[in-house]
Protein backbone atom coordinates (compact mmCIF):
# COMPACT_ATOMS: atom_id res chain seq x y z
CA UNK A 1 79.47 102.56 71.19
CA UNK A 2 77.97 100.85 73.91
CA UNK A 3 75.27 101.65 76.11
CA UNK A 4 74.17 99.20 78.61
CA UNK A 5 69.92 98.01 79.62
CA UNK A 6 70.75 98.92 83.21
CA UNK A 7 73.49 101.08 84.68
CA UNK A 8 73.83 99.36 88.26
CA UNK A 9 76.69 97.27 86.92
CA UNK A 10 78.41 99.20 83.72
CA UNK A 11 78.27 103.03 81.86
CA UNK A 12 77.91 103.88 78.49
CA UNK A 13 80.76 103.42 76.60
CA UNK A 14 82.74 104.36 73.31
CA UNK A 15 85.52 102.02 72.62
CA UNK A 16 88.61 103.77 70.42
CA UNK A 17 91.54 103.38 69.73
CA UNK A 18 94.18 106.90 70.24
CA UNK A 19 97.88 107.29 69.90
CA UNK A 20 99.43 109.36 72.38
CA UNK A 21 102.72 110.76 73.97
CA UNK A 22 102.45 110.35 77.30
CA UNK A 23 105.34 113.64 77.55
CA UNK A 24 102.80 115.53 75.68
CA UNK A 25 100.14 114.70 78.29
CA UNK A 26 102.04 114.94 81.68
CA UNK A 27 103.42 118.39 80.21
CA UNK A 28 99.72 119.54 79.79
CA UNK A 29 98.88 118.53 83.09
CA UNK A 30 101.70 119.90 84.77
CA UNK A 31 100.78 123.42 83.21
CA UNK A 32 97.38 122.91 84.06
CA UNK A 33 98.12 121.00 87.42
CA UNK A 34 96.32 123.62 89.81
CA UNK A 35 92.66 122.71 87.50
CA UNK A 36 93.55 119.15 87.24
CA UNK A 37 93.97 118.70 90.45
CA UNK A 38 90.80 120.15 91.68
CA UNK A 39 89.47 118.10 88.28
CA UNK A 40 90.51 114.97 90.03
CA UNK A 41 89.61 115.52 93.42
CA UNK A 42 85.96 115.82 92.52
CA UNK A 43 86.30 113.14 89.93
CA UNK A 44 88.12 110.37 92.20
CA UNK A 45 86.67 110.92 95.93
CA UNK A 46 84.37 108.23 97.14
CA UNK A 47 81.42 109.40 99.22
CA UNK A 48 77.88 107.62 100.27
CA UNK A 49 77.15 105.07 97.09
CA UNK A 50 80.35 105.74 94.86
CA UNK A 51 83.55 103.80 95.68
CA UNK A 52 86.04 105.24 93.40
CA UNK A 53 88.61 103.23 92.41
CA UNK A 54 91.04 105.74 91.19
CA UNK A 55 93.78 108.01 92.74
CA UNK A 56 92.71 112.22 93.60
CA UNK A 57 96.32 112.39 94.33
CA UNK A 58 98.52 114.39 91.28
CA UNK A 59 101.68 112.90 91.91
CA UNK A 60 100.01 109.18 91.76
CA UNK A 61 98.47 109.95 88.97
CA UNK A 62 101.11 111.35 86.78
CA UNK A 63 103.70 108.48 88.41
CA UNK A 64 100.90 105.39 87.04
CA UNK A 65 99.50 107.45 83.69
CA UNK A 66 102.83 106.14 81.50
CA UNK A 67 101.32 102.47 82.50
CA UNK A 68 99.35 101.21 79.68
CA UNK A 69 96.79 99.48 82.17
CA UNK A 70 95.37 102.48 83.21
CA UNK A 71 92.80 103.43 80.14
CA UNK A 72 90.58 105.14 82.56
CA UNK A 73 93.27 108.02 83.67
CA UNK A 74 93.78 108.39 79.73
CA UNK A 75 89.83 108.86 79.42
CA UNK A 76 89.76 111.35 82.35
CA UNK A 77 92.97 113.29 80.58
CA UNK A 78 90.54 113.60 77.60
CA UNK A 79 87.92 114.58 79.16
CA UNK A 80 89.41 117.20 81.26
CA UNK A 81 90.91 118.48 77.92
CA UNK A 82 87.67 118.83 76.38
CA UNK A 83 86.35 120.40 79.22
CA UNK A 84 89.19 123.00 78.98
CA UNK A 85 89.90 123.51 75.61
CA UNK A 86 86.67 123.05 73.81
CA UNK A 87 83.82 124.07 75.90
CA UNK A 88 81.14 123.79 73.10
CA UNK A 89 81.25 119.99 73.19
CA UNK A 90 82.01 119.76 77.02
CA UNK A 91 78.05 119.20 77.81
CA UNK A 92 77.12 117.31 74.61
CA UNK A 93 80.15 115.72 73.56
CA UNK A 94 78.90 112.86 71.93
CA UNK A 95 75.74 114.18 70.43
CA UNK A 96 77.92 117.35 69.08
CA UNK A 97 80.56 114.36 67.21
CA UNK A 98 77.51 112.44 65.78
CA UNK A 99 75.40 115.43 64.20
CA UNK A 100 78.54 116.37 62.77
CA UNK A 101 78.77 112.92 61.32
CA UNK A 102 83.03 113.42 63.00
CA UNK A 103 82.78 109.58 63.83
CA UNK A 104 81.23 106.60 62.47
CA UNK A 105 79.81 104.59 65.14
CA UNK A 106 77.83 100.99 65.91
CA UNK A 107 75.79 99.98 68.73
CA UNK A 108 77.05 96.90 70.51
CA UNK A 109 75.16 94.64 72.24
CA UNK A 110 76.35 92.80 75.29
């Protein structure tokens, strides 16, 4: 786990490593497309001070997930699926995983 002195330039972070199916995921989007799309709209439009660097278009997003590159679609995948699927972590995820001693973590320093 990382979290940075000043957030102008970087975001916390937790740095894992997951095995996935990448069927598995664009089959859980597609049944869930409607919410995921509105998920992603709001997630990936720029406005005044945010440039977002990632698609809000579905069909992008699905066509570039299977690309390895892209670890920050995979992150919003999980995070959507949280949101969805296990609401009593969606507000306090990471707090809710450490008192339940789920993960072992380390702070690292940049």
């Amino acid at each position: 786990m990382y979290s940075p002195k000043q957030y102008n330039f970087s975001s916390d972070e937790i740095n894992m490593s997951v095995e996935y199916d990448p069927d598995t995921i664009t089959k859980y989007l597609d049944d869930n497309r409607e919410a995921f799309t509105a998920y992603i709209k709001t997630e990936n439009t720029s406005y005044d001070g945010f440039r977002s660097f990632m698609t809000n278009d579905y069909d992008t997003y699905i066509r570039t997930l299977r690309d390895d590159t892209h670890e920050s679609q995979l992150t919003q995948v999980l995070e959507f699926y949280i949101e969805n699927n296990m609401p009593e972590l969606r507000d306090n995820i990471v707090e809710e995983l450490y008192s339940e001693s789920y993960l072992e973590y380390e702070y690292i320093t940049k």
